[in-house]
Protein backbone atom coordinates (compact mmCIF):
# COMPACT_ATOMS: atom_id res chain seq x y z
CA UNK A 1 -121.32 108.42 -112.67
CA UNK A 2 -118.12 108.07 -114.42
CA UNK A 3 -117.04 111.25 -113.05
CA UNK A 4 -117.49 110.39 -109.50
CA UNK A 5 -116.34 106.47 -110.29
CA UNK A 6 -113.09 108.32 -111.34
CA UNK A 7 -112.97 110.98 -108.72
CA UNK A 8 -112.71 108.07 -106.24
CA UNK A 9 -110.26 105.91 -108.00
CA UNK A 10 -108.37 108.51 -108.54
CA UNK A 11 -108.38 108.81 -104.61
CA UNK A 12 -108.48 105.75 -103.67
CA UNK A 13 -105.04 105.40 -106.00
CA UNK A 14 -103.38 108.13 -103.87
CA UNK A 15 -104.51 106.44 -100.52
CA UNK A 16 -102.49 103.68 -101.75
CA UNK A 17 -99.39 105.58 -102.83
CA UNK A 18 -99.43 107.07 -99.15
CA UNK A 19 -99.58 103.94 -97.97
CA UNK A 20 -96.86 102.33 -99.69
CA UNK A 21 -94.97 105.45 -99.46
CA UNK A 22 -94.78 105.18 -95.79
CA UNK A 23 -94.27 101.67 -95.65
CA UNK A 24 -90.93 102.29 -97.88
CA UNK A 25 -90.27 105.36 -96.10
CA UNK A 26 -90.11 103.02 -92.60
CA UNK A 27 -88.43 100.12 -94.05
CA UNK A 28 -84.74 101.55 -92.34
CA UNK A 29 -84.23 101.31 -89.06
CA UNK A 30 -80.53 102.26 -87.34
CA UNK A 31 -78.51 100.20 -84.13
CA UNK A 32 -78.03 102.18 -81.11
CA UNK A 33 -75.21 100.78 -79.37
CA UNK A 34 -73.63 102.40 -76.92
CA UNK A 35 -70.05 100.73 -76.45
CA UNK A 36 -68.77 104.01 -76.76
CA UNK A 37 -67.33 107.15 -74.62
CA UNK A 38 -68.70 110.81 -74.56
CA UNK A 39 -71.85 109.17 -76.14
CA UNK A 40 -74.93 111.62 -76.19
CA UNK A 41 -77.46 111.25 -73.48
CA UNK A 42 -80.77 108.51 -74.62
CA UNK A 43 -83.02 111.70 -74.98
CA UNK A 44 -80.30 113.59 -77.14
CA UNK A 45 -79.89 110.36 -79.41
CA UNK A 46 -84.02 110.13 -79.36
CA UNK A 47 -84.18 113.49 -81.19
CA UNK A 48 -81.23 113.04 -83.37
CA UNK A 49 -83.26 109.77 -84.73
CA UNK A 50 -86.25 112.04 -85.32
CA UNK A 51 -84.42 115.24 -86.73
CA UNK A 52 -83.26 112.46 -89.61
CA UNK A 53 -86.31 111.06 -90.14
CA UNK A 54 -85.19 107.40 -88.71
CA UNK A 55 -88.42 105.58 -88.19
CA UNK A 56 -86.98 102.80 -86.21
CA UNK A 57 -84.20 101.38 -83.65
CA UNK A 58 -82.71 98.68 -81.93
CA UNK A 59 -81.58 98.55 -78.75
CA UNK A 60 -79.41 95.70 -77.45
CA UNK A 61 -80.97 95.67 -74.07
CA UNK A 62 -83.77 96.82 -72.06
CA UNK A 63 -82.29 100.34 -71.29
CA UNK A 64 -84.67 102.23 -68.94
CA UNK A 65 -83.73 105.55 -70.02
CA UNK A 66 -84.13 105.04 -73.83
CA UNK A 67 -86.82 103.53 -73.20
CA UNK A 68 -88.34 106.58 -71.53
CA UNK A 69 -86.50 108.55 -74.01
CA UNK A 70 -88.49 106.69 -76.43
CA UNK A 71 -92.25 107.93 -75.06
CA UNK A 72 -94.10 109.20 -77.42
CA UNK A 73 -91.49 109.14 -80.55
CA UNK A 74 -93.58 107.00 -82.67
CA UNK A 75 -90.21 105.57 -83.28
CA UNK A 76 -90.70 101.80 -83.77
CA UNK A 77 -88.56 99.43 -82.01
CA UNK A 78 -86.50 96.12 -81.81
CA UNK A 79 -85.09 94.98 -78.14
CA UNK A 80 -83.00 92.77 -76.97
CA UNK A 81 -82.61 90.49 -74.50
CA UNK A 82 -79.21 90.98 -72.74
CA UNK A 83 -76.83 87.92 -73.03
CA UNK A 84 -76.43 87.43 -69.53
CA UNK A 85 -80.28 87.43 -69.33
CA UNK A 86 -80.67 84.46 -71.33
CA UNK A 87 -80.55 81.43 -69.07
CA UNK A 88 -82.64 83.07 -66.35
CA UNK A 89 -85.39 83.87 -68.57
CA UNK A 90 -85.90 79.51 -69.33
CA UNK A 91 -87.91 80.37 -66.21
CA UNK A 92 -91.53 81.21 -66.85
CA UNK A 93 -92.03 83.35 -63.99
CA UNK A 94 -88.62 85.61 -64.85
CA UNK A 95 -89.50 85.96 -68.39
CA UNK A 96 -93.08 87.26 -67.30
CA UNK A 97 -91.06 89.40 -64.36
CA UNK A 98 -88.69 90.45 -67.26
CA UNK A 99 -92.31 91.44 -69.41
CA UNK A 100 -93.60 92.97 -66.61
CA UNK A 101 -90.86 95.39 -65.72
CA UNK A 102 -89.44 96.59 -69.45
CA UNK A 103 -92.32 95.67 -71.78
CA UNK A 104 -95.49 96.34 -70.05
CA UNK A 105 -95.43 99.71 -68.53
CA UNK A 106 -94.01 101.13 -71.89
CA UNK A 107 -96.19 99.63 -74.10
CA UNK A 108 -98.70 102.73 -74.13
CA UNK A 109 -95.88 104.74 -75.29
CA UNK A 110 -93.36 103.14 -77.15
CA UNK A 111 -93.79 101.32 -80.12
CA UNK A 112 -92.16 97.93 -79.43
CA UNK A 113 -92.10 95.56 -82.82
CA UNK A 114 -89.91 92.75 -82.22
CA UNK A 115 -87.95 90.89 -79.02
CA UNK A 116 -85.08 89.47 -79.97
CA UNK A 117 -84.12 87.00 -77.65
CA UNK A 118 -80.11 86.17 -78.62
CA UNK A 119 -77.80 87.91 -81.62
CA UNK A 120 -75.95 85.91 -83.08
CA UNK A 121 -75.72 83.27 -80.98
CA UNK A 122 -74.39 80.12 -82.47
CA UNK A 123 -75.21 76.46 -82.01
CA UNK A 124 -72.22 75.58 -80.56
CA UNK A 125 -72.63 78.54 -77.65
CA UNK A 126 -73.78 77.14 -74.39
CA UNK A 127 -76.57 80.60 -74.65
CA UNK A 128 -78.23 78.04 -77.63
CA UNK A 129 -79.59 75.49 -75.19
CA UNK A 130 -81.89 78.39 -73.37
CA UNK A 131 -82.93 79.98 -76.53
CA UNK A 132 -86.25 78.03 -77.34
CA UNK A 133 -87.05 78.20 -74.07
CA UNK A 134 -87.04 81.78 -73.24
CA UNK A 135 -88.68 82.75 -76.74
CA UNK A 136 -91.19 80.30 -75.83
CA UNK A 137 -91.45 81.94 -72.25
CA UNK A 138 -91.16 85.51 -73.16
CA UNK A 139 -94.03 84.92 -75.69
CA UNK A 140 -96.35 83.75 -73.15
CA UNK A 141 -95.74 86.23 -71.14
CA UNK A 142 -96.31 88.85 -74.24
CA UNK A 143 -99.69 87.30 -74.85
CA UNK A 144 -100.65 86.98 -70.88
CA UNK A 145 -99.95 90.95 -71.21
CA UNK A 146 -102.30 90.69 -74.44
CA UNK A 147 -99.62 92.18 -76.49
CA UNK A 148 -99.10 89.67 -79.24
CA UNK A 149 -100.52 91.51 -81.36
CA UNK A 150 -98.09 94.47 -81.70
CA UNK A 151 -95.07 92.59 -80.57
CA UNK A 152 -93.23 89.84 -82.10
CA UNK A 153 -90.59 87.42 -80.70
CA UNK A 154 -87.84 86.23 -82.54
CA UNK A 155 -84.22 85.90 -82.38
CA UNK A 156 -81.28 87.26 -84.41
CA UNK A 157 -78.64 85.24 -86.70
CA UNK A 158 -75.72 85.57 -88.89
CA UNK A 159 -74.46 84.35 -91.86
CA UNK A 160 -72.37 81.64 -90.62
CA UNK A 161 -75.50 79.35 -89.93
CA UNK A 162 -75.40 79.04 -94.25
CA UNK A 163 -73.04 77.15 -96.13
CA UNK A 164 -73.46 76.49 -100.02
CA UNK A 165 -74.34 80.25 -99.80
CA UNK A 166 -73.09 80.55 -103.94
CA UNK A 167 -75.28 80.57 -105.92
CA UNK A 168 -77.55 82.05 -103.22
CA UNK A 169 -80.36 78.93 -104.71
CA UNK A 170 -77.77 76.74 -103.29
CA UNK A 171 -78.17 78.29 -99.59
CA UNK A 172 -78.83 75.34 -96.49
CA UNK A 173 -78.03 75.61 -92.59
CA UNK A 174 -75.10 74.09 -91.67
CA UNK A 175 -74.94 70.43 -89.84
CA UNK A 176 -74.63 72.32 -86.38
CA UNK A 177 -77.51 74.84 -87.42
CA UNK A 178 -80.28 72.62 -88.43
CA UNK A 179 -81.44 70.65 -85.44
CA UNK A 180 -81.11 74.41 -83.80
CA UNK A 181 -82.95 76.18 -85.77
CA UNK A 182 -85.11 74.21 -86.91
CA UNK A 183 -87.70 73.98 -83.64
CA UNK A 184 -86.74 77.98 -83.66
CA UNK A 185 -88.29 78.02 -86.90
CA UNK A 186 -91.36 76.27 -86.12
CA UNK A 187 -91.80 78.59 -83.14
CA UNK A 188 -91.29 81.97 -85.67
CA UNK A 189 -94.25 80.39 -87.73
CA UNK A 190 -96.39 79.55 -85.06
CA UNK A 191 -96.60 82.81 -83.96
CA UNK A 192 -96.53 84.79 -86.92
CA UNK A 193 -93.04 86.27 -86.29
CA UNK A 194 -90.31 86.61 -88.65
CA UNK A 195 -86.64 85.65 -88.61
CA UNK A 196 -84.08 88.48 -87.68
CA UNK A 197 -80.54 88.55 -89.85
CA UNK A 198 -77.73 90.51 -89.64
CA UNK A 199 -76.46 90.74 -92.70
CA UNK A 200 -72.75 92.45 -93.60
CA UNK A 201 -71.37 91.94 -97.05
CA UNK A 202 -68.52 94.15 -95.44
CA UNK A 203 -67.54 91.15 -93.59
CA UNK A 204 -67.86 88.62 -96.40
CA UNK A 205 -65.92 90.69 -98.90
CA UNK A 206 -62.81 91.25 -96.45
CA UNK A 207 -62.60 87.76 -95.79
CA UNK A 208 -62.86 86.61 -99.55
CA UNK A 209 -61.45 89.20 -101.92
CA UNK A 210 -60.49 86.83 -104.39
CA UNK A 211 -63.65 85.99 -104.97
CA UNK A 212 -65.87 89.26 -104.13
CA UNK A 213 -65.31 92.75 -105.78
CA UNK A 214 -65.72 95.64 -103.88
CA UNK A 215 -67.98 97.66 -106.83
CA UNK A 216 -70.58 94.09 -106.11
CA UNK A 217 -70.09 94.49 -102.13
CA UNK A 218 -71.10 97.89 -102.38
CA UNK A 219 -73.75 97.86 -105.02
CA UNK A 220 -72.10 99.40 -107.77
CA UNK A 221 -71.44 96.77 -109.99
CA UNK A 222 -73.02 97.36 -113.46
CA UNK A 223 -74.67 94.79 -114.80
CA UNK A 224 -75.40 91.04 -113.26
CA UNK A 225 -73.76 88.08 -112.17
CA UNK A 226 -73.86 84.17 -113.70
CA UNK A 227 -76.51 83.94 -111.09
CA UNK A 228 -78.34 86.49 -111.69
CA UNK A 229 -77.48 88.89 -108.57
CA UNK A 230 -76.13 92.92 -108.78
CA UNK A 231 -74.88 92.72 -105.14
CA UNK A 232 -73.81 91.33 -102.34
CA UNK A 233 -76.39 91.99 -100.11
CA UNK A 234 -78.90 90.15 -102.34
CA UNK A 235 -76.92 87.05 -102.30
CA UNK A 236 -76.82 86.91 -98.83
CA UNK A 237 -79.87 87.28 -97.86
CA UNK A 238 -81.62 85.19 -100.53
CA UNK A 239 -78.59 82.07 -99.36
CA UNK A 240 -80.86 82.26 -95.50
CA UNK A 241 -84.08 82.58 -97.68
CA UNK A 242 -83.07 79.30 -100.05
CA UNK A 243 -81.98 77.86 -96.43
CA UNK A 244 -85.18 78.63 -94.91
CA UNK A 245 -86.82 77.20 -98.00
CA UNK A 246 -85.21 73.65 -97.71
CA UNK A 247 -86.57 73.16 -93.94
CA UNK A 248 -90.46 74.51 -94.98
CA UNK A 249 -90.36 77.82 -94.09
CA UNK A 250 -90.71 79.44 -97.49
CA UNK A 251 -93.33 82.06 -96.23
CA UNK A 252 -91.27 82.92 -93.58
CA UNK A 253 -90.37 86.95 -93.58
CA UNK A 254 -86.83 87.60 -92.99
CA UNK A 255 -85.53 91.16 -91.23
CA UNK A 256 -82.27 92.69 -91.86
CA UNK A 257 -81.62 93.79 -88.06
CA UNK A 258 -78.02 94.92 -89.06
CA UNK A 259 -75.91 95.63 -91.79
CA UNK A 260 -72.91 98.26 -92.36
CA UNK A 261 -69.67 98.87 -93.40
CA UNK A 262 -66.76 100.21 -91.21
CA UNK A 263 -64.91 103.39 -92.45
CA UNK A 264 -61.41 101.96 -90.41
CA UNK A 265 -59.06 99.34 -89.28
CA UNK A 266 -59.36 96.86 -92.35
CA UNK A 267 -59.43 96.06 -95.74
CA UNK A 268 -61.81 97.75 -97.70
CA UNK A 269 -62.69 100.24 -94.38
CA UNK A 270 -62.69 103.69 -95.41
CA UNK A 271 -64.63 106.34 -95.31
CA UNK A 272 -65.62 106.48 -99.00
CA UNK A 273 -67.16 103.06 -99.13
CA UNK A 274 -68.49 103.34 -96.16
CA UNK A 275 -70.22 106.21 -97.52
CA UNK A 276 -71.51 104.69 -100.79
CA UNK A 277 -72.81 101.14 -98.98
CA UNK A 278 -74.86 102.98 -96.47
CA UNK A 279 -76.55 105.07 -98.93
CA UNK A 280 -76.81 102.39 -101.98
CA UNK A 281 -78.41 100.24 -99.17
CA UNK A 282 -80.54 102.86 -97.82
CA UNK A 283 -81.64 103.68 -101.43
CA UNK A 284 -82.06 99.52 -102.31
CA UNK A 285 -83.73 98.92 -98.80
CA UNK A 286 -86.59 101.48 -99.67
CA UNK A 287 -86.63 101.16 -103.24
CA UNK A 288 -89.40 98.22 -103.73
CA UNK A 289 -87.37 95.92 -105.95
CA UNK A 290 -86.42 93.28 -102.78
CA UNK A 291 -84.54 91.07 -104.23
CA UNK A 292 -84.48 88.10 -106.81
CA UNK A 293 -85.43 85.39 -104.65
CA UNK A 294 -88.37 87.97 -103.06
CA UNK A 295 -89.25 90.32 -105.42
CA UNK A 296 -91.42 93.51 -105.01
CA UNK A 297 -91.36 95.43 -101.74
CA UNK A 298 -89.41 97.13 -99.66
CA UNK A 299 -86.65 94.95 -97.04
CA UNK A 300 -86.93 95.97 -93.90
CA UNK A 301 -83.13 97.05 -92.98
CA UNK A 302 -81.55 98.14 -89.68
CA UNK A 303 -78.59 99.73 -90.48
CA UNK A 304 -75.32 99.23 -87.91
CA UNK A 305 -74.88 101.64 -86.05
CA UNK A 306 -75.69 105.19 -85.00
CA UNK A 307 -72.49 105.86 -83.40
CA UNK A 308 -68.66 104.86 -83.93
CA UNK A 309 -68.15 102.27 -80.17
CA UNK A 310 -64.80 103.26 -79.17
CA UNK A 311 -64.56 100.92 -76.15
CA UNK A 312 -66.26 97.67 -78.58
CA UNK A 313 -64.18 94.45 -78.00
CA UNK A 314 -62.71 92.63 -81.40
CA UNK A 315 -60.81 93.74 -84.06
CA UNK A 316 -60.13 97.62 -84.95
CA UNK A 317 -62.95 97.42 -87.77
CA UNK A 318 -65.71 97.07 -85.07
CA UNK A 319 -65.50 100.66 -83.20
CA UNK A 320 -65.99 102.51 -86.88
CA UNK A 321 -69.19 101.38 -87.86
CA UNK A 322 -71.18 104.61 -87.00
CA UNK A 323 -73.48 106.82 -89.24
CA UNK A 324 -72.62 109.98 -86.19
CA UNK A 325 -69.85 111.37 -84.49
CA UNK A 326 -70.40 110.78 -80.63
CA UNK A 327 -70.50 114.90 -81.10
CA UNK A 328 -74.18 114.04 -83.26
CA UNK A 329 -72.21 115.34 -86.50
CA UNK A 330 -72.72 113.21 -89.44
CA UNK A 331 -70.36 111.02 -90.89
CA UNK A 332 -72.09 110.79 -93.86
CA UNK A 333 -75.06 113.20 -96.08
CA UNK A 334 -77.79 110.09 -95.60
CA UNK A 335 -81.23 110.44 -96.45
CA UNK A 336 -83.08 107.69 -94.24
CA UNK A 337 -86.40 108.74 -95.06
């Protein structure tokens, strides 16, 4: 009896360690932008995700040709709904024709995850006003298609919704955030979905260097803060959980649906730290620890981006943000899984 009781603990234990194994092992996803010349084709940039091992992807519209690329992969994925898109989609019959032509037919085949209806758009952006309303309408249309069940809607932020963001405890939206987010919040719960964040202590330490190191931006600080954190990234995203928190959404899941560092065109851009964030994130993403304010567990982490955008709008920091070389060589010796 105790032989067999222990035979079967013994693999029911290593069940569970595959398990959790390949729930770490899929907790990094990459951004496939494609702002960029001589770009690969969508079926070259499929493999190239599955020759590394990268389990997910996020695409910042409904792109036909990944899409099909995408048949089959296994590769799980977030979409987007193009910015243009937004307003049209406050119309239930556009966001089920918008279901119906780049959810539906795919769904057999690709693994969609989450719909994220807006990045980063602000409270203050006339997109805001349609937000709600499309999530609302795009979810409908998900369930209609009785898909709610593997898809999710949400919609992705950035750190300038939080103010009071040090100590990360002291994290709450700003006075323009709240009465947005708030009903965008209740939605998320509602239907099970989580919040999406991008998240880029890159950005935060080049703005603040009198404050920030670069060894605590890039996770190679030894040692702790007064508050209790070993990195940026930590403090960041525990500020949206503390601000998430104060409005009664303290179960709500928060995912990381971009964060990187740029190798050129600023302070703090090279090639080198580049190098180190992406992999100390990659390693702290998967590792289980999650982070003070959410202990245990990996954080699910899309890292920004596959390629370097050449023809991205902005500031020079922006088109050097790639993990490849639009030639598929890598910038970087990652392991992403």
């Amino acid at each position: 009896m105790f032989v067999k009781s222990s035979t079967a603990m013994s693999a029911i234990l290593l069940l569970v360690g595959i398990l959790s194994s390949l729930t770490v092992a899929q907790s990094i996803g990459v951004c496939y932008g494609v702002n960029g010349g001589n770009l690969p084709s969508r079926q070259e940039v499929v493999d190239l995700y599955k020759t590394n091992g990268i389990g997910k992807m996020r695409i910042y519209y409904p792109d036909e040709e990944a899409l099909q690329a995408l048949k089959g992969s296994n590769i799980e994925l977030i979409m987007d709904v193009a910015k243009e898109t937004l307003q049209s989609l406050t119309d239930p019959k556009a966001a089920t024709d918008w279901v119906n032509k780049y959810v539906t037919p795919y769904s057999q085949d690709v693994k969609f995850k989450y719909i994220a209806v807006g990045n980063e758009i602000h409270p203050n952006d006339n997109e805001a006003q349609y937000i709600l309303s499309a999530m609302t309408n795009i979810q409908n249309a998900i369930s209609s298609a009785n898909l709610q069940g593997q898809i999710k809607v949400s919609t992705a932020i950035d750190s300038t919704m939080i103010t009071n963001s040090y100590p990360p405890n002291n994290g709450i939206f700003t006075d323009d955030a709240s009465p947005y987010i708030k009903p965008i919040i209740s939605f998320l719960i509602n239907n099970g979905a989580p919040l999406l964040a991008n998240v880029y202590p890159y950005f935060a330490y080049a703005n603040d260097q009198q404050s920030i190191t670069l060894a605590y931006a890039l996770f190679t600080q030894q040692g702790n803060n007064d508050a209790g954190y070993q990195n940026l990234f930590d403090a960041m995203l525990d500020s949206i959980y503390a601000a998430l928190e104060k409005v009664g959404a303290s179960n709500l899941q928060i995912i990381v649906s971009e964060s990187g560092w740029s190798s050129e065109g600023g302070d703090g851009a090279t090639a080198e730290n580049a190098a180190t964030y992406y992999a100390n994130l990659i390693s702290h993403a998967k590792g289980g620890s999650g982070t003070p304010k959410r202990p245990g567990g990996p954080i699910e982490t899309f890292l920004f981006a596959m390629f370097d955008e050449n023809q991205k709008q902005g500031v020079e920091t922006e088109r050097h943000f790639g993990l490849f070389s639009p030639d598929k060589s890598p910038k970087y010796q990652l392991n992403f899984n």
